[in-house]
PDB file of N, CA and C in Angstrom:
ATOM      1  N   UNK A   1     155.282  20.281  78.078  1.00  0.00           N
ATOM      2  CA  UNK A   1     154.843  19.494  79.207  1.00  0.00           C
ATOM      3  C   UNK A   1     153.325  19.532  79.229  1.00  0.00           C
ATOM      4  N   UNK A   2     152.868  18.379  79.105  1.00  0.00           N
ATOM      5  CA  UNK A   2     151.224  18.431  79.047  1.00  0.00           C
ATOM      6  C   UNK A   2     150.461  18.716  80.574  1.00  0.00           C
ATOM      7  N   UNK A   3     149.490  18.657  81.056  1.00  0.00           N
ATOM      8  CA  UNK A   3     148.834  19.116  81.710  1.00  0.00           C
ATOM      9  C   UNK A   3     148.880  18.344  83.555  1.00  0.00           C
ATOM     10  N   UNK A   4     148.952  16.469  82.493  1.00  0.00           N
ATOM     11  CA  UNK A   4     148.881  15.620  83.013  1.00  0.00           C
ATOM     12  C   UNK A   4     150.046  15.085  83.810  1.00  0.00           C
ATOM     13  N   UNK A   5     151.271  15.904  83.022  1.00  0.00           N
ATOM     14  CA  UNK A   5     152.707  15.434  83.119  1.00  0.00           C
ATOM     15  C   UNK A   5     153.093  14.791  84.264  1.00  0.00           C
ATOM     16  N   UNK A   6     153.864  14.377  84.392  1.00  0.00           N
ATOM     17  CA  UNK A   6     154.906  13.434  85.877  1.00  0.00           C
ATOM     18  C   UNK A   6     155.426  14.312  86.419  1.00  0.00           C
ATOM     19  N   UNK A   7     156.245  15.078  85.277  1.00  0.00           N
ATOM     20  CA  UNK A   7     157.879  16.007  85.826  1.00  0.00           C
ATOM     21  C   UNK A   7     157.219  17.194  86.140  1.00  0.00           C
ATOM     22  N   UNK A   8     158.025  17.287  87.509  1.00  0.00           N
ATOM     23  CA  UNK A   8     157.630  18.701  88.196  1.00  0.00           C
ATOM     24  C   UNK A   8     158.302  19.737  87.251  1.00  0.00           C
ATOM     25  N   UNK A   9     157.501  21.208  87.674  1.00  0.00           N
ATOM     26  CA  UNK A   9     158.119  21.916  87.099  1.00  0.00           C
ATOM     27  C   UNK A   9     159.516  22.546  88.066  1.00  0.00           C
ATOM     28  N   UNK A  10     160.500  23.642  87.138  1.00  0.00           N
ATOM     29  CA  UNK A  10     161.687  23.720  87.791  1.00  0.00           C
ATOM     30  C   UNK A  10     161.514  23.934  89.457  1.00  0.00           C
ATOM     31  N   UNK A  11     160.464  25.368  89.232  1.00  0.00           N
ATOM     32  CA  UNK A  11     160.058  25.539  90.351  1.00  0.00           C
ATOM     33  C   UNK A  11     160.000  24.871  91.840  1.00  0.00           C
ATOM     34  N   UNK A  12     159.600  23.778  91.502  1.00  0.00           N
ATOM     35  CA  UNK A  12     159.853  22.957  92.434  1.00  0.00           C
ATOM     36  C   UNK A  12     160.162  22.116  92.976  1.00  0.00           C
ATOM     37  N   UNK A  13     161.162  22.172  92.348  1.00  0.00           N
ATOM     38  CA  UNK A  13     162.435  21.442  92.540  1.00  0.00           C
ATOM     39  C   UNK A  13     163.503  22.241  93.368  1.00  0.00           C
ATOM     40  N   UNK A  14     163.296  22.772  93.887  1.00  0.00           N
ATOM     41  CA  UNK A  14     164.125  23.727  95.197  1.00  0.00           C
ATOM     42  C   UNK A  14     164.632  22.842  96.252  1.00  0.00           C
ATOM     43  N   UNK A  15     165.378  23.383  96.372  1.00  0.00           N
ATOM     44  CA  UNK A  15     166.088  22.722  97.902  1.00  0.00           C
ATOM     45  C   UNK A  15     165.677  23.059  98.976  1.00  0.00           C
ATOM     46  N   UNK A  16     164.491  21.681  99.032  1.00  0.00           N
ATOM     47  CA  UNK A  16     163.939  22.637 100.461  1.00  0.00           C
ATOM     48  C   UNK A  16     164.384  21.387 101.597  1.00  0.00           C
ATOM     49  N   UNK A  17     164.239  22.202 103.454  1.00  0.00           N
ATOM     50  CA  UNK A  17     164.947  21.351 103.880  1.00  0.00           C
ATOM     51  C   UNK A  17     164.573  19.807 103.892  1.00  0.00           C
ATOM     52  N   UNK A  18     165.685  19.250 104.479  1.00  0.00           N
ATOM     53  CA  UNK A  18     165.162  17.498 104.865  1.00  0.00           C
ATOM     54  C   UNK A  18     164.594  17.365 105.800  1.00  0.00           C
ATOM     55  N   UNK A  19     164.086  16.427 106.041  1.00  0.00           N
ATOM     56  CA  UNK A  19     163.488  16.010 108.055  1.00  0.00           C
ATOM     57  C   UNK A  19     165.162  16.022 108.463  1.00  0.00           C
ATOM     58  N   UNK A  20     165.861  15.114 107.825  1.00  0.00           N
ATOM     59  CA  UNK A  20     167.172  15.263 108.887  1.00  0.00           C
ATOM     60  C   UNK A  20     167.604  16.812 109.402  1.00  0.00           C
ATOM     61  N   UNK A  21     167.255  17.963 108.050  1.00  0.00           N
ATOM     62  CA  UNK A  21     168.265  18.694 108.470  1.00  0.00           C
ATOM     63  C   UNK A  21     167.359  19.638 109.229  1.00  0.00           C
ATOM     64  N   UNK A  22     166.443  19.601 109.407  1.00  0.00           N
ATOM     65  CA  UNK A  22     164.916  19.761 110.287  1.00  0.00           C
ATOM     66  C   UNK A  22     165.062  19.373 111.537  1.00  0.00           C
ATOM     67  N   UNK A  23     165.398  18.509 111.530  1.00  0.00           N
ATOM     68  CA  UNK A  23     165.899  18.020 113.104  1.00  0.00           C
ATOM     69  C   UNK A  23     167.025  18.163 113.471  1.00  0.00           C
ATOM     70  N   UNK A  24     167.663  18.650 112.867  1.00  0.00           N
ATOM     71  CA  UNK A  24     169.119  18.881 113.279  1.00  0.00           C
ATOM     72  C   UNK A  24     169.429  20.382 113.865  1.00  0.00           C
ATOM     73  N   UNK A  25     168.438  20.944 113.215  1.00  0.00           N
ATOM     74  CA  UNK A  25     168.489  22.560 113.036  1.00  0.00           C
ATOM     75  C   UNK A  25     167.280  22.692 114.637  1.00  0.00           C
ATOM     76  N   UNK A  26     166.325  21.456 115.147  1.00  0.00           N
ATOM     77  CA  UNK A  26     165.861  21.882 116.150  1.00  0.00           C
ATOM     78  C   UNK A  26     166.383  21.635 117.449  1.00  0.00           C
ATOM     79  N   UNK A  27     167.782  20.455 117.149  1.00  0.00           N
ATOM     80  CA  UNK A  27     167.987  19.894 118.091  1.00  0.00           C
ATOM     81  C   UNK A  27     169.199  20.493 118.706  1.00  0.00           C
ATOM     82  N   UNK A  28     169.510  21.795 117.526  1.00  0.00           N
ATOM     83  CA  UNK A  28     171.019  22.639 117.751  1.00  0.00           C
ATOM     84  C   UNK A  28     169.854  23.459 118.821  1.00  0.00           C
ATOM     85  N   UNK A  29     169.252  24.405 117.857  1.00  0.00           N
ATOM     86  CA  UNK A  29     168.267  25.361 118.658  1.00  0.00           C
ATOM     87  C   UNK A  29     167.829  25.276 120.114  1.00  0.00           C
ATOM     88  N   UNK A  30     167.236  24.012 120.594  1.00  0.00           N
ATOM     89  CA  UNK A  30     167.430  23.388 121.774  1.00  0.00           C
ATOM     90  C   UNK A  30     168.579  23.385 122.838  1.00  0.00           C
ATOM     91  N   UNK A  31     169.288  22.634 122.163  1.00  0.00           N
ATOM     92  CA  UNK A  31     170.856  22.863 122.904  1.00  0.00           C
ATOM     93  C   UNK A  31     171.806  23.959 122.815  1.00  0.00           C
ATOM     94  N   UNK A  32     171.716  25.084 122.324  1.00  0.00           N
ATOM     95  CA  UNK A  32     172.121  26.175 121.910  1.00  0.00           C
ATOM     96  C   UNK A  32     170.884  27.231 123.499  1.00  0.00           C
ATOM     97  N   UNK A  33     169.615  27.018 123.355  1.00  0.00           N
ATOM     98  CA  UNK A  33     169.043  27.694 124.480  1.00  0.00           C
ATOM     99  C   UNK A  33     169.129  27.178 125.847  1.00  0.00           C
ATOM    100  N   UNK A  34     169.689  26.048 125.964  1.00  0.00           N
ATOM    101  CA  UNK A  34     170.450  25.495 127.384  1.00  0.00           C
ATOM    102  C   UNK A  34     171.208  25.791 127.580  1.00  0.00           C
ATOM    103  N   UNK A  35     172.230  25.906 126.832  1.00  0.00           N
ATOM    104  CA  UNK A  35     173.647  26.248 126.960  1.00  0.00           C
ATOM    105  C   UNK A  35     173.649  27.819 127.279  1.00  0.00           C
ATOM    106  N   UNK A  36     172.994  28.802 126.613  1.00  0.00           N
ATOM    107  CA  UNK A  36     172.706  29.829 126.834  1.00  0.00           C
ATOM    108  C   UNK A  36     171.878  30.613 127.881  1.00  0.00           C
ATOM    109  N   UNK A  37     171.485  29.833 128.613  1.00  0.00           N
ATOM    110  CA  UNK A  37     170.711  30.515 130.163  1.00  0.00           C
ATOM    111  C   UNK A  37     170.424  29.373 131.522  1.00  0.00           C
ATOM    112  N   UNK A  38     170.114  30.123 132.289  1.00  0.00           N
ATOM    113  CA  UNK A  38     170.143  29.666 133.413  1.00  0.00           C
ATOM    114  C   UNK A  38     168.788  28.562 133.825  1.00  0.00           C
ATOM    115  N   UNK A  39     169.276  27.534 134.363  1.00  0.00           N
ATOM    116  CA  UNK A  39     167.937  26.431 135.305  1.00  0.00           C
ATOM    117  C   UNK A  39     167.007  25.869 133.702  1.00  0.00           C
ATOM    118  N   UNK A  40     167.403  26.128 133.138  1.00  0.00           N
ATOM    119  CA  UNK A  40     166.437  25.685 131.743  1.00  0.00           C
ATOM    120  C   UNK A  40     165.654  24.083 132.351  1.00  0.00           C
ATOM    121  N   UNK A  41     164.558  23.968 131.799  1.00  0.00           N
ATOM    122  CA  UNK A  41     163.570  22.840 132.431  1.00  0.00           C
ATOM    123  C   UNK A  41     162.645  22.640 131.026  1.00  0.00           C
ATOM    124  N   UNK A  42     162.597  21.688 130.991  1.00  0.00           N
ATOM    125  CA  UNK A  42     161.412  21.038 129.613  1.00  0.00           C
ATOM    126  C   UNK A  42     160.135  20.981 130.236  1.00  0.00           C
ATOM    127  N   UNK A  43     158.829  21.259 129.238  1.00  0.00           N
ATOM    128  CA  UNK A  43     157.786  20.570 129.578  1.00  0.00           C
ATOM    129  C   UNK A  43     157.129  20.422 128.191  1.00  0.00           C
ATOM    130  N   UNK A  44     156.818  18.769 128.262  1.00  0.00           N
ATOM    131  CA  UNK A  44     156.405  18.377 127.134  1.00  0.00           C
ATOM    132  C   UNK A  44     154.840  18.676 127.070  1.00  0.00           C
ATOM    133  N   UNK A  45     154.365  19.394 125.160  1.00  0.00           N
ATOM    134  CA  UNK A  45     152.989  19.330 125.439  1.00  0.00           C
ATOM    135  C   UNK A  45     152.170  18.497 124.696  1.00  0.00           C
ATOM    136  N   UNK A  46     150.927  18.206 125.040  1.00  0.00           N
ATOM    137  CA  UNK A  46     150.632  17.163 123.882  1.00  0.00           C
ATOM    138  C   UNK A  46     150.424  17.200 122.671  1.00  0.00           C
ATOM    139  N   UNK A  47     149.650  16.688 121.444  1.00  0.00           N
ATOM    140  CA  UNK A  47     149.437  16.990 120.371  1.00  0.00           C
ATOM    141  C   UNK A  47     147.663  17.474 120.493  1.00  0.00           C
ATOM    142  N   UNK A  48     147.565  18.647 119.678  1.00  0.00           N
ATOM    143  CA  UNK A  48     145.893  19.037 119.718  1.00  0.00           C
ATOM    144  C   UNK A  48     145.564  18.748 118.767  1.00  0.00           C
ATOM    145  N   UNK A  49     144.450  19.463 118.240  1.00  0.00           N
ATOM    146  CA  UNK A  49     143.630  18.887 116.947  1.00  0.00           C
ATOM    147  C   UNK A  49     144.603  20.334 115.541  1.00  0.00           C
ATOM    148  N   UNK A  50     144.959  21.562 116.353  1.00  0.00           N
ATOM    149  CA  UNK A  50     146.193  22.302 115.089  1.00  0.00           C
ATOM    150  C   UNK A  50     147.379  21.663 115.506  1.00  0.00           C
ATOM    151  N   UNK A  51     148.222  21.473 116.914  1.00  0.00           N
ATOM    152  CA  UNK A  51     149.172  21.717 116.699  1.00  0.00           C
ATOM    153  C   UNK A  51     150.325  19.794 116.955  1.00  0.00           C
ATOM    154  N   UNK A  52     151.597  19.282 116.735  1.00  0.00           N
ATOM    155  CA  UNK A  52     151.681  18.018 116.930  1.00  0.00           C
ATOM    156  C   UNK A  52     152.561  18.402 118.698  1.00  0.00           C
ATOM    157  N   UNK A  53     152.992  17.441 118.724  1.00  0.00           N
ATOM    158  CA  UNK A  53     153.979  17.014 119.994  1.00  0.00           C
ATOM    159  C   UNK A  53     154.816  18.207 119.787  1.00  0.00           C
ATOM    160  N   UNK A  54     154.861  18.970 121.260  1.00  0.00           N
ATOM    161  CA  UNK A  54     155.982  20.286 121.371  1.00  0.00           C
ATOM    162  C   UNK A  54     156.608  19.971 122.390  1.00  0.00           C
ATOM    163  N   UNK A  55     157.787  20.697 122.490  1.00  0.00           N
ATOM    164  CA  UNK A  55     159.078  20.895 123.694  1.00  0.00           C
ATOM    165  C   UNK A  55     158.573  22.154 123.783  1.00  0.00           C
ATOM    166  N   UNK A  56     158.583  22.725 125.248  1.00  0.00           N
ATOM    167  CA  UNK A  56     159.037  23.913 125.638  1.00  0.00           C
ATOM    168  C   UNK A  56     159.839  24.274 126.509  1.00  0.00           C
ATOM    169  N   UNK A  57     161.225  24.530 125.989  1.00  0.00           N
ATOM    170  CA  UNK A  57     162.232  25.032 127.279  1.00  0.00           C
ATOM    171  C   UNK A  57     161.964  26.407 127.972  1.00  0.00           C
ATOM    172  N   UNK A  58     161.756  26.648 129.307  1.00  0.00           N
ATOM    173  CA  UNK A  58     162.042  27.491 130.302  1.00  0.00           C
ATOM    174  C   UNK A  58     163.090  27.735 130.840  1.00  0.00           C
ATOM    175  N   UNK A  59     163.759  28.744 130.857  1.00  0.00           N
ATOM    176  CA  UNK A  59     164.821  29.513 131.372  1.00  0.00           C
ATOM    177  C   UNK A  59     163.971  30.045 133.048  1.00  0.00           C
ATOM    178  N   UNK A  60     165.222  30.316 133.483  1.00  0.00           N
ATOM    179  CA  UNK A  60     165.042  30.523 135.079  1.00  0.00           C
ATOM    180  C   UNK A  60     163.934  32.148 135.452  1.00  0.00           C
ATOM    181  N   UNK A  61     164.104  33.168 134.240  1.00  0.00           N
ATOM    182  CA  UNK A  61     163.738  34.266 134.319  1.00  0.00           C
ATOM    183  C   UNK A  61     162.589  34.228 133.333  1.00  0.00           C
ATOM    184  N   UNK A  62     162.241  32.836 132.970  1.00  0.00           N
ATOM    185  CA  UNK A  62     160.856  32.785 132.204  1.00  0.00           C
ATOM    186  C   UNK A  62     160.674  32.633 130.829  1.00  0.00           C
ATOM    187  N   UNK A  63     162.359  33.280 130.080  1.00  0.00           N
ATOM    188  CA  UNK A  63     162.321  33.218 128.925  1.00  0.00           C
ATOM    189  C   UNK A  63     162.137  31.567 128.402  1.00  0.00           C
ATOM    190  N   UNK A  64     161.540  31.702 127.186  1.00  0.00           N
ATOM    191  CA  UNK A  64     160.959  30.287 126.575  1.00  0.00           C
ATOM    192  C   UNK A  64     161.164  30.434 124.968  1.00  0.00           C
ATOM    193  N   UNK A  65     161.272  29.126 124.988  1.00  0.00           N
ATOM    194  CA  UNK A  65     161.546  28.771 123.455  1.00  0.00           C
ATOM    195  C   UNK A  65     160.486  27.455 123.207  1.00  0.00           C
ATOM    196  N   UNK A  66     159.411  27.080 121.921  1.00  0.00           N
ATOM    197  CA  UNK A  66     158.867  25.666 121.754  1.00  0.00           C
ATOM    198  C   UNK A  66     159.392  25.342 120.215  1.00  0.00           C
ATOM    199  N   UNK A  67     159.946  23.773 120.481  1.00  0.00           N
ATOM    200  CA  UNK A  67     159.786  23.320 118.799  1.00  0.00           C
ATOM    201  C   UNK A  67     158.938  21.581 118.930  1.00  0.00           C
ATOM    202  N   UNK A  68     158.752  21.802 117.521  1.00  0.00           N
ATOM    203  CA  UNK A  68     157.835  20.143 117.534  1.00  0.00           C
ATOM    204  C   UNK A  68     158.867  19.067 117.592  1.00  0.00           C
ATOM    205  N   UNK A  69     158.394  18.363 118.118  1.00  0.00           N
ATOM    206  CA  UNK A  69     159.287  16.643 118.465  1.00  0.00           C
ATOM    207  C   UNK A  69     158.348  15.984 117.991  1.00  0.00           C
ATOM    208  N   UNK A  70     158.503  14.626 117.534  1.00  0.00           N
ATOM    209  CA  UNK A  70     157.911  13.512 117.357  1.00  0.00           C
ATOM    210  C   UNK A  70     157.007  12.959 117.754  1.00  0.00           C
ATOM    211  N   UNK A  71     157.554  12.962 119.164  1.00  0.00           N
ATOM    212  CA  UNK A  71     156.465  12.256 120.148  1.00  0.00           C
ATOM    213  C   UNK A  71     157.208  12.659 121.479  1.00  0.00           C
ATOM    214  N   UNK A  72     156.383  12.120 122.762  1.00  0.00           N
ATOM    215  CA  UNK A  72     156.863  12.275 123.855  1.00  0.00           C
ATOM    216  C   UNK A  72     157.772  12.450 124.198  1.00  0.00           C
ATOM    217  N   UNK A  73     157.804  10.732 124.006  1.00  0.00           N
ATOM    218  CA  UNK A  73     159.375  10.003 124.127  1.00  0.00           C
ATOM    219  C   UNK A  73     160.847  10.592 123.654  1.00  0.00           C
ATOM    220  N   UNK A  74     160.318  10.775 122.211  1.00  0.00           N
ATOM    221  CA  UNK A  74     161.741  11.717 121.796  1.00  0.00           C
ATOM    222  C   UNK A  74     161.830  13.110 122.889  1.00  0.00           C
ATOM    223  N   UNK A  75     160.775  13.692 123.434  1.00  0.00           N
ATOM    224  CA  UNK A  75     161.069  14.995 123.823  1.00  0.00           C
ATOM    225  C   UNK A  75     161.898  14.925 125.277  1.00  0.00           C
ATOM    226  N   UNK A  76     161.025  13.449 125.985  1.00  0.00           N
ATOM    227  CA  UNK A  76     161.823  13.009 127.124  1.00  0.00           C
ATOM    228  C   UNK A  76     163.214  12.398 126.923  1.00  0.00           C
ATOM    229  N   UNK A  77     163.436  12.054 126.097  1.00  0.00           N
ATOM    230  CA  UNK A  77     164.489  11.392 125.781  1.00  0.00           C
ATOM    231  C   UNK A  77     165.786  12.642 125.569  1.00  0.00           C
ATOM    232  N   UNK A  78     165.599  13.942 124.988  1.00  0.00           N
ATOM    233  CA  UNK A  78     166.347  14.253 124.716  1.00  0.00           C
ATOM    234  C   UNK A  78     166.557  15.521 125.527  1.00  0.00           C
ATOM    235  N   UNK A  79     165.526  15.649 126.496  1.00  0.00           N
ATOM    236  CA  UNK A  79     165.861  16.251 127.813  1.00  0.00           C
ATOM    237  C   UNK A  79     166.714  16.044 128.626  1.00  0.00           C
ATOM    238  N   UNK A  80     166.559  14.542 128.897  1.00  0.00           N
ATOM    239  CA  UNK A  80     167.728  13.907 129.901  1.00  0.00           C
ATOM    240  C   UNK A  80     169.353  13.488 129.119  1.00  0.00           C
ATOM    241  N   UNK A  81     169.226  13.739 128.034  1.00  0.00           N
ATOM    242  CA  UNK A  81     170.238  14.065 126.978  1.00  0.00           C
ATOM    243  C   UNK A  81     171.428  15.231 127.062  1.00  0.00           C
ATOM    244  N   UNK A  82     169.979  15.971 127.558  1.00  0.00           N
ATOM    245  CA  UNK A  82     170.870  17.702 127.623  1.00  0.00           C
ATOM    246  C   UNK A  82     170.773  17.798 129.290  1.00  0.00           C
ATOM    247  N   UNK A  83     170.186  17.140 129.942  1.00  0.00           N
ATOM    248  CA  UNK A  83     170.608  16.897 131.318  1.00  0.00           C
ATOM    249  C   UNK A  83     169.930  17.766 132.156  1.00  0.00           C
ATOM    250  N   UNK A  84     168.558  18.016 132.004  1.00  0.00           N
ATOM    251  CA  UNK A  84     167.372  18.978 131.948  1.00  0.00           C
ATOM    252  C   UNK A  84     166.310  18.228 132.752  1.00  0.00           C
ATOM    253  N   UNK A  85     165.981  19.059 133.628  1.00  0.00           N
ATOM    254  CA  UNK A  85     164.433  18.261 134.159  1.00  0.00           C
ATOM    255  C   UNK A  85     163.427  18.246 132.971  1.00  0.00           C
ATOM    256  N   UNK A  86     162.570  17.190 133.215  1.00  0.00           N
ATOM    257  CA  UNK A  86     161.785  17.180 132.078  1.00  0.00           C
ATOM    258  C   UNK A  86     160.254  16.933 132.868  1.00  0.00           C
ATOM    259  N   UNK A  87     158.775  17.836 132.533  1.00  0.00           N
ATOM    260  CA  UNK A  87     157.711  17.693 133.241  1.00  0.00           C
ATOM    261  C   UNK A  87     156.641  17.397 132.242  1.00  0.00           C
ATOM    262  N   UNK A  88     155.736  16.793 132.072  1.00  0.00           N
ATOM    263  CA  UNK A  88     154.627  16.456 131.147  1.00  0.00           C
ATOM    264  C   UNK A  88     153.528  17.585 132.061  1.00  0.00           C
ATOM    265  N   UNK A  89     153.291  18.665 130.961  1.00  0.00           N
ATOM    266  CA  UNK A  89     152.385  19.692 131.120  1.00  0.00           C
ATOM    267  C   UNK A  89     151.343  19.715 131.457  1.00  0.00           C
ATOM    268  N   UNK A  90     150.661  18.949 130.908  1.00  0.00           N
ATOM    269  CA  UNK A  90     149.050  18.319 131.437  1.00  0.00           C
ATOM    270  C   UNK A  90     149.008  18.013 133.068  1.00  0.00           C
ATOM    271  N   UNK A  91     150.373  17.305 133.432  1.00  0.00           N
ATOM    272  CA  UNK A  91     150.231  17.510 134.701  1.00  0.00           C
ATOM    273  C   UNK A  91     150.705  18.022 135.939  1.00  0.00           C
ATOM    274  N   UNK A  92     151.504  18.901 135.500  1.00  0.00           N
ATOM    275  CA  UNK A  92     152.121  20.093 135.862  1.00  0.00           C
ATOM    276  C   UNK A  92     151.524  21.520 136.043  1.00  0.00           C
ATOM    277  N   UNK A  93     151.398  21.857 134.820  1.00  0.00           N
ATOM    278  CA  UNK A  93     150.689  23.160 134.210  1.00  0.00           C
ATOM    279  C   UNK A  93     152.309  24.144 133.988  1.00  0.00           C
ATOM    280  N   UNK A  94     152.042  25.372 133.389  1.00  0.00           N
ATOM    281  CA  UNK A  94     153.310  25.869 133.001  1.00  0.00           C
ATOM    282  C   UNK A  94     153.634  26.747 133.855  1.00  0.00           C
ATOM    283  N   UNK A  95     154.537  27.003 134.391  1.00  0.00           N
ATOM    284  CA  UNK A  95     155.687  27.834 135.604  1.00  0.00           C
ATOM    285  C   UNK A  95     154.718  29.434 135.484  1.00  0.00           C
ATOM    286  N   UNK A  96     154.669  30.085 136.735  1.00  0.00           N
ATOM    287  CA  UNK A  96     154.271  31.373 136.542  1.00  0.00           C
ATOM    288  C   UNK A  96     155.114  32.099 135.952  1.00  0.00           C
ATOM    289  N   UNK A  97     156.075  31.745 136.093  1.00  0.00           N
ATOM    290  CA  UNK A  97     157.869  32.487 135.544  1.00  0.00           C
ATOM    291  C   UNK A  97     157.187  32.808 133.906  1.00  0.00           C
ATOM    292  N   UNK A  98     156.764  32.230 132.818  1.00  0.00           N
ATOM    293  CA  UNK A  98     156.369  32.197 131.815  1.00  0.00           C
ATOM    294  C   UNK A  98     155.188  33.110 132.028  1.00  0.00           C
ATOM    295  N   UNK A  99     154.325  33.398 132.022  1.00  0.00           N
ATOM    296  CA  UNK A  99     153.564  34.467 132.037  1.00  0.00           C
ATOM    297  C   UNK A  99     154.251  35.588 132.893  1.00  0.00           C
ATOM    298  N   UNK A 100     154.892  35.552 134.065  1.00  0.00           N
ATOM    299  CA  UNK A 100     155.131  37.109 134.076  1.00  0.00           C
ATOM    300  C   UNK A 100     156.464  37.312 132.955  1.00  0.00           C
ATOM    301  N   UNK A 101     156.907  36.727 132.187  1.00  0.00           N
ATOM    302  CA  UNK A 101     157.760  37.173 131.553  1.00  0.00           C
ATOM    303  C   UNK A 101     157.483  37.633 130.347  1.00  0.00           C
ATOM    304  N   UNK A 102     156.277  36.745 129.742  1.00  0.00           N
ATOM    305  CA  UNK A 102     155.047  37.494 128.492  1.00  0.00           C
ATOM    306  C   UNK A 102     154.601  38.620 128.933  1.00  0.00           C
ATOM    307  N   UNK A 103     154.327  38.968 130.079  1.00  0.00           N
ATOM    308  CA  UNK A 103     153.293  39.885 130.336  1.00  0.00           C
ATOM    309  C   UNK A 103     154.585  41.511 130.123  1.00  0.00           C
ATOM    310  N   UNK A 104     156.178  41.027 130.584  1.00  0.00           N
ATOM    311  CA  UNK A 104     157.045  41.789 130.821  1.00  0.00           C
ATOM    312  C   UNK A 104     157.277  42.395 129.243  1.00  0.00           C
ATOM    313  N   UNK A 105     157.254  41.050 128.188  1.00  0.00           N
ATOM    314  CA  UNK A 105     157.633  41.548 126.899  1.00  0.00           C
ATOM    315  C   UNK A 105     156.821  42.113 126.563  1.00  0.00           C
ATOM    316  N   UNK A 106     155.437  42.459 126.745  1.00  0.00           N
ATOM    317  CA  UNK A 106     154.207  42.560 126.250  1.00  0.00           C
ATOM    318  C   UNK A 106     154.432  44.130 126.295  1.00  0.00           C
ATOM    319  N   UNK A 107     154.557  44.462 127.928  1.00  0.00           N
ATOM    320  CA  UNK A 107     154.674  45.724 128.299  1.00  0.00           C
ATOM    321  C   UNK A 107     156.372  46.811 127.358  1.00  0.00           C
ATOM    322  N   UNK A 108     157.189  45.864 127.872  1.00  0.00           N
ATOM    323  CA  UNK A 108     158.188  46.553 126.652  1.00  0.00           C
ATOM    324  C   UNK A 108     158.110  46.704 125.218  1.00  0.00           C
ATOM    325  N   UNK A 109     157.153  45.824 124.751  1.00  0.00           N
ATOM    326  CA  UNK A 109     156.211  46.524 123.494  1.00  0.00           C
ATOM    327  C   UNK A 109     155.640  47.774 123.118  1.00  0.00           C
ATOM    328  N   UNK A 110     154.862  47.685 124.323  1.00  0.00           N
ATOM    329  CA  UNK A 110     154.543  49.075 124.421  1.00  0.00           C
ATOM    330  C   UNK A 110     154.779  50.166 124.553  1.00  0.00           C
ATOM    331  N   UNK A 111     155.585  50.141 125.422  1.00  0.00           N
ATOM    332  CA  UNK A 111     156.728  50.891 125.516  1.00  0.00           C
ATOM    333  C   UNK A 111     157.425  51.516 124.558  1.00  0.00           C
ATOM    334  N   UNK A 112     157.960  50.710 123.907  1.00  0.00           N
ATOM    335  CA  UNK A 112     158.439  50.708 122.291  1.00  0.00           C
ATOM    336  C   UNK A 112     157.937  51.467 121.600  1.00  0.00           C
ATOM    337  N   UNK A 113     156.804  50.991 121.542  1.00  0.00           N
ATOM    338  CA  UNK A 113     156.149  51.520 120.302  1.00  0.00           C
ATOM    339  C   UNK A 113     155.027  52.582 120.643  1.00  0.00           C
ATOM    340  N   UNK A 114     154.912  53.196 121.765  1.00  0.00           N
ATOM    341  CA  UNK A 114     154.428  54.810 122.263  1.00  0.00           C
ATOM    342  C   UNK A 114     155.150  55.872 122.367  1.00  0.00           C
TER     343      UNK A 114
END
């Protein structure tokens, strides 16, 4: 194989995932952390200059989960899907429930590990 070649090498040629199965695997994850706790609520965030369009579900006791969506729309769209309030962050801001619940894991860290 010359330098210049076309054909990848084996290497990489791996099975890596699809967008479908990328989205499939975020959209279980999603609905898998609704189904699994209490008052769950979306808030969509925007895209920055590192990161793109995120979901973040909130649970009632603060716990949180974020994955990337597309765009807004998909994130609103698939809130009211799973039958979820849905809030655009920018003008909201995020639940105190979410920081005292970081601040809770933070401390059981420590804990842990003293």
């Amino acid at each position: 194989m010359g330098l210049f070649s076309r054909r990848k090498p084996a290497a990489a040629t791996t099975d890596a995932p699809t967008d479908r199965d990328a989205r499939e695997a975020t959209v279980a994850h999603l609905k898998d952390f609704v189904a699994t706790r209490v008052g769950v609520e979306a808030y969509v965030e925007p895209v920055t200059n590192s990161t793109p369009t995120t979901m973040m579900l909130v649970a009632t006791d603060g716990e949180w989960t974020r994955r990337r969506v597309p765009d807004p729309k998909t994130a609103w769209e698939l809130a009211h899907d799973m039958g979820i309030p849905v809030y655009d962050v920018q003008r909201t801001g995020y639940p105190q429930r979410v920081r005292d619940w970081n601040s809770r894991q933070r401390l059981a860290r420590k804990r842990k590990h003293a």
